[in-house]
N, C-alpha and C. Protein backbone atom coordinates (compact mmCIF):
# COMPACT_ATOMS: atom_id res chain seq x y z
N UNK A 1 0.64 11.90 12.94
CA UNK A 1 -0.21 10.76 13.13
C UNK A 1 0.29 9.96 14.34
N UNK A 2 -1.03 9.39 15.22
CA UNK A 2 0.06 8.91 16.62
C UNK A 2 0.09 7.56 15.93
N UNK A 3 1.17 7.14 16.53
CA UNK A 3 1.75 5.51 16.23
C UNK A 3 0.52 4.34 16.38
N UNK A 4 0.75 3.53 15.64
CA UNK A 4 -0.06 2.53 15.98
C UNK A 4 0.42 1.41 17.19
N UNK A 5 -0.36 1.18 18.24
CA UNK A 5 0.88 0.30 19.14
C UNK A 5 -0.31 -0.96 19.63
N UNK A 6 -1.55 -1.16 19.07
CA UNK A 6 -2.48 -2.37 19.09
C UNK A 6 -1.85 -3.24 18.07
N UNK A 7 -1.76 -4.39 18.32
CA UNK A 7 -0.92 -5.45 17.65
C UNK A 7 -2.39 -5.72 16.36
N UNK A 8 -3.41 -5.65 16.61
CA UNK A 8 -4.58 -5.97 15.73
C UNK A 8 -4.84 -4.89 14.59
N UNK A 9 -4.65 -3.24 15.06
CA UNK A 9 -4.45 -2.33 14.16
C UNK A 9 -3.42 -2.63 13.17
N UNK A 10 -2.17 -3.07 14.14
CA UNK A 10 -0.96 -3.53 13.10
C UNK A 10 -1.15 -4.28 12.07
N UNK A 11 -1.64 -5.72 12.36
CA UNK A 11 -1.73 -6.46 11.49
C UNK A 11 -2.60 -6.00 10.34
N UNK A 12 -3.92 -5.42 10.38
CA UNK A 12 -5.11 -4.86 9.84
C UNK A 12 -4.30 -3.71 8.85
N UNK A 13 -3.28 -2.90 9.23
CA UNK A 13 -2.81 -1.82 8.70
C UNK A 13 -2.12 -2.35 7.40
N UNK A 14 -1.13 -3.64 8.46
CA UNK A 14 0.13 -3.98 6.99
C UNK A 14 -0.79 -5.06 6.22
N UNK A 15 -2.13 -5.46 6.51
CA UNK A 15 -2.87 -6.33 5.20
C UNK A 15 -3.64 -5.08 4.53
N UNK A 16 -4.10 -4.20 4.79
CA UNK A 16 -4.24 -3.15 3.84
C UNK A 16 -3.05 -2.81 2.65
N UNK A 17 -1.85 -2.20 3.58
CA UNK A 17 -1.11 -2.20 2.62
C UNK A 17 -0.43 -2.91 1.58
N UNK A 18 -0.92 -4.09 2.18
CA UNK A 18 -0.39 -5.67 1.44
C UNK A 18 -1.40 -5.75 -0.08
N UNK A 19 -2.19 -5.44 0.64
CA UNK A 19 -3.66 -5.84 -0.63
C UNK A 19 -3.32 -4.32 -1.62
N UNK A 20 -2.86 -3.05 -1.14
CA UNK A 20 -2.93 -1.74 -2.18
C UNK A 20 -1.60 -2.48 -3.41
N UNK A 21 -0.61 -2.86 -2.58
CA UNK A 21 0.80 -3.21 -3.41
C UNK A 21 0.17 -4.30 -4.19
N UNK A 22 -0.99 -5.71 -3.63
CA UNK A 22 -1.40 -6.68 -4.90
C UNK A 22 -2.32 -5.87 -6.02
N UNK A 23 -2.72 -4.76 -5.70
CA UNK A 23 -3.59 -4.23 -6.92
C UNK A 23 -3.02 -3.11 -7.68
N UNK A 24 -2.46 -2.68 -6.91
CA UNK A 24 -1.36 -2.15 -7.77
C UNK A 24 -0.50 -3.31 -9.25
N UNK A 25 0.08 -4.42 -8.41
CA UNK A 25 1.06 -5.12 -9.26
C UNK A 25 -0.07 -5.43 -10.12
N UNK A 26 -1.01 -6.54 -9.66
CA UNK A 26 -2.42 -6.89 -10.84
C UNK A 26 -2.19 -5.99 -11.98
N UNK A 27 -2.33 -4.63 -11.63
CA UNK A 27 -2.67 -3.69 -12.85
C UNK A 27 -1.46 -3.21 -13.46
N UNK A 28 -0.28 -4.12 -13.33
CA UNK A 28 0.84 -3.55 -14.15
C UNK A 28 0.38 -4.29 -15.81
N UNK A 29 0.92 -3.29 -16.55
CA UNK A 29 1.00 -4.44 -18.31
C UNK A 29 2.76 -4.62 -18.33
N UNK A 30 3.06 -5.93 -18.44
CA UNK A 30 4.41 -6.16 -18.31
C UNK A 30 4.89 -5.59 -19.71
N UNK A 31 3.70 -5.78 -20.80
CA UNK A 31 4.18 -5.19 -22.25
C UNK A 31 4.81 -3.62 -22.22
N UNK A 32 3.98 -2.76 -21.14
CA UNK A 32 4.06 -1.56 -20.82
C UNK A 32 4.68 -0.85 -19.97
N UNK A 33 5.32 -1.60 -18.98
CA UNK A 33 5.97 -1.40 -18.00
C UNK A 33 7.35 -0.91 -17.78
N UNK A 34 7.50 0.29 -17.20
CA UNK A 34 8.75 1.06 -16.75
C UNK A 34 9.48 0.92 -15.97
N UNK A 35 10.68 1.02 -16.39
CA UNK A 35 11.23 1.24 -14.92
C UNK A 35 10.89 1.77 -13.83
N UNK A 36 10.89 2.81 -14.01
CA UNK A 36 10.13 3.78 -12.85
C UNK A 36 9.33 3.01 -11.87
N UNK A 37 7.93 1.99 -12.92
CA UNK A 37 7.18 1.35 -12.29
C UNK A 37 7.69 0.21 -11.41
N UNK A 38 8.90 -0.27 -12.02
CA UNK A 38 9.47 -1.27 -11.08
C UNK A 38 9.90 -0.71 -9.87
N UNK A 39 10.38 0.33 -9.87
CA UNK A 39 10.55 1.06 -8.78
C UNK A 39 10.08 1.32 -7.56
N UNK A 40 8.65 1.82 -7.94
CA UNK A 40 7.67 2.09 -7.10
C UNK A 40 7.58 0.84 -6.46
N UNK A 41 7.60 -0.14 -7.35
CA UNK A 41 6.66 -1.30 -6.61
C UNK A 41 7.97 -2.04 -5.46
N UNK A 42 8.73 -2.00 -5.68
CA UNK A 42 10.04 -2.19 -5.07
C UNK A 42 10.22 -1.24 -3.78
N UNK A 43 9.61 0.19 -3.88
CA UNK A 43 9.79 0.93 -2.62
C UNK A 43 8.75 1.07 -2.06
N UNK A 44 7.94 0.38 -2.45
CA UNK A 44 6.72 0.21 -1.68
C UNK A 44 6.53 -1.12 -0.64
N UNK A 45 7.39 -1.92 -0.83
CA UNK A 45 7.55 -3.37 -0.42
C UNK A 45 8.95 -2.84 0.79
N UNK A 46 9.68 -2.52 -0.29
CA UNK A 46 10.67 -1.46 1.30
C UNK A 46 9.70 -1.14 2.53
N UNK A 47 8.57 0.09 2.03
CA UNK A 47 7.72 0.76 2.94
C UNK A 47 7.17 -0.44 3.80
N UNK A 48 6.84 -1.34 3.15
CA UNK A 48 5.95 -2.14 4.06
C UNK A 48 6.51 -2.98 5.01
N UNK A 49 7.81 -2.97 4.42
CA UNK A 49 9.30 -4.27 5.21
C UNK A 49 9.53 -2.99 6.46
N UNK A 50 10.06 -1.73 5.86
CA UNK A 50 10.47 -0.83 7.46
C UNK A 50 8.69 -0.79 7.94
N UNK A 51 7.79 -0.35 7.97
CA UNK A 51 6.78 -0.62 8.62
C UNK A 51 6.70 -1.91 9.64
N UNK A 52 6.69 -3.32 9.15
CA UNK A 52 6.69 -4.60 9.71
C UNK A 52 8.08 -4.03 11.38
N UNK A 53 9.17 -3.89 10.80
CA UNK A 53 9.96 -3.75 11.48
C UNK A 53 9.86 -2.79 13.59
N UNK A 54 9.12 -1.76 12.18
CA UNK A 54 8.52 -0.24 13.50
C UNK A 54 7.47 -1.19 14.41
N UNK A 55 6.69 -2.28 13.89
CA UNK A 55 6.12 -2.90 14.72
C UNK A 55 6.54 -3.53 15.52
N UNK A 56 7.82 -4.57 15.00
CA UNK A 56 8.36 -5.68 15.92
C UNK A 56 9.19 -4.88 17.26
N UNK A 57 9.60 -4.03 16.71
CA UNK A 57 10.37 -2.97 17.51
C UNK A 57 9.59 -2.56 18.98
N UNK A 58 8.43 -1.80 18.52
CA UNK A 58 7.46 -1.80 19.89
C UNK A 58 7.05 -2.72 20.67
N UNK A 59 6.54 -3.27 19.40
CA UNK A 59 6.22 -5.04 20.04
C UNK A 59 7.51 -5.60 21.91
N UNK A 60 8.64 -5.73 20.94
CA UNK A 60 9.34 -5.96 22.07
C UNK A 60 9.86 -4.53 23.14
N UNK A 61 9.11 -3.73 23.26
CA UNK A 61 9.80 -2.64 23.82
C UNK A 61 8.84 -2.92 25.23
């Protein structure tokens, strides 16, 4: 996949992924909830933190 390097794709990309991780969490049942699931949601917020980063990175390049 080629890189994203439009600062507007960027932003557009990481509020997509922002909004999958809020509907995701929405639909957790805390009554029901796994570890595992904490997990995910934890390395998914990683994904989106090194993502932010790969941007600022170009950004200043």
């Amino acid at each position: 996949m080629k890189p994203i390097t439009n600062k507007e794709q960027q932003v557009t990309y990481l509020k997509e992924r922002l909004e999958i991780f809020l509907e995701v969490l929405d639909a957790i049942d805390p009554e029901t909830t796994e570890l595992e699931d904490i997990d995910r949601l934890i390395q998914m917020m990683d994904d989106l933190e090194d993502k932010m980063e790969q941007f600022q990175t170009r950004e200043e390049q």
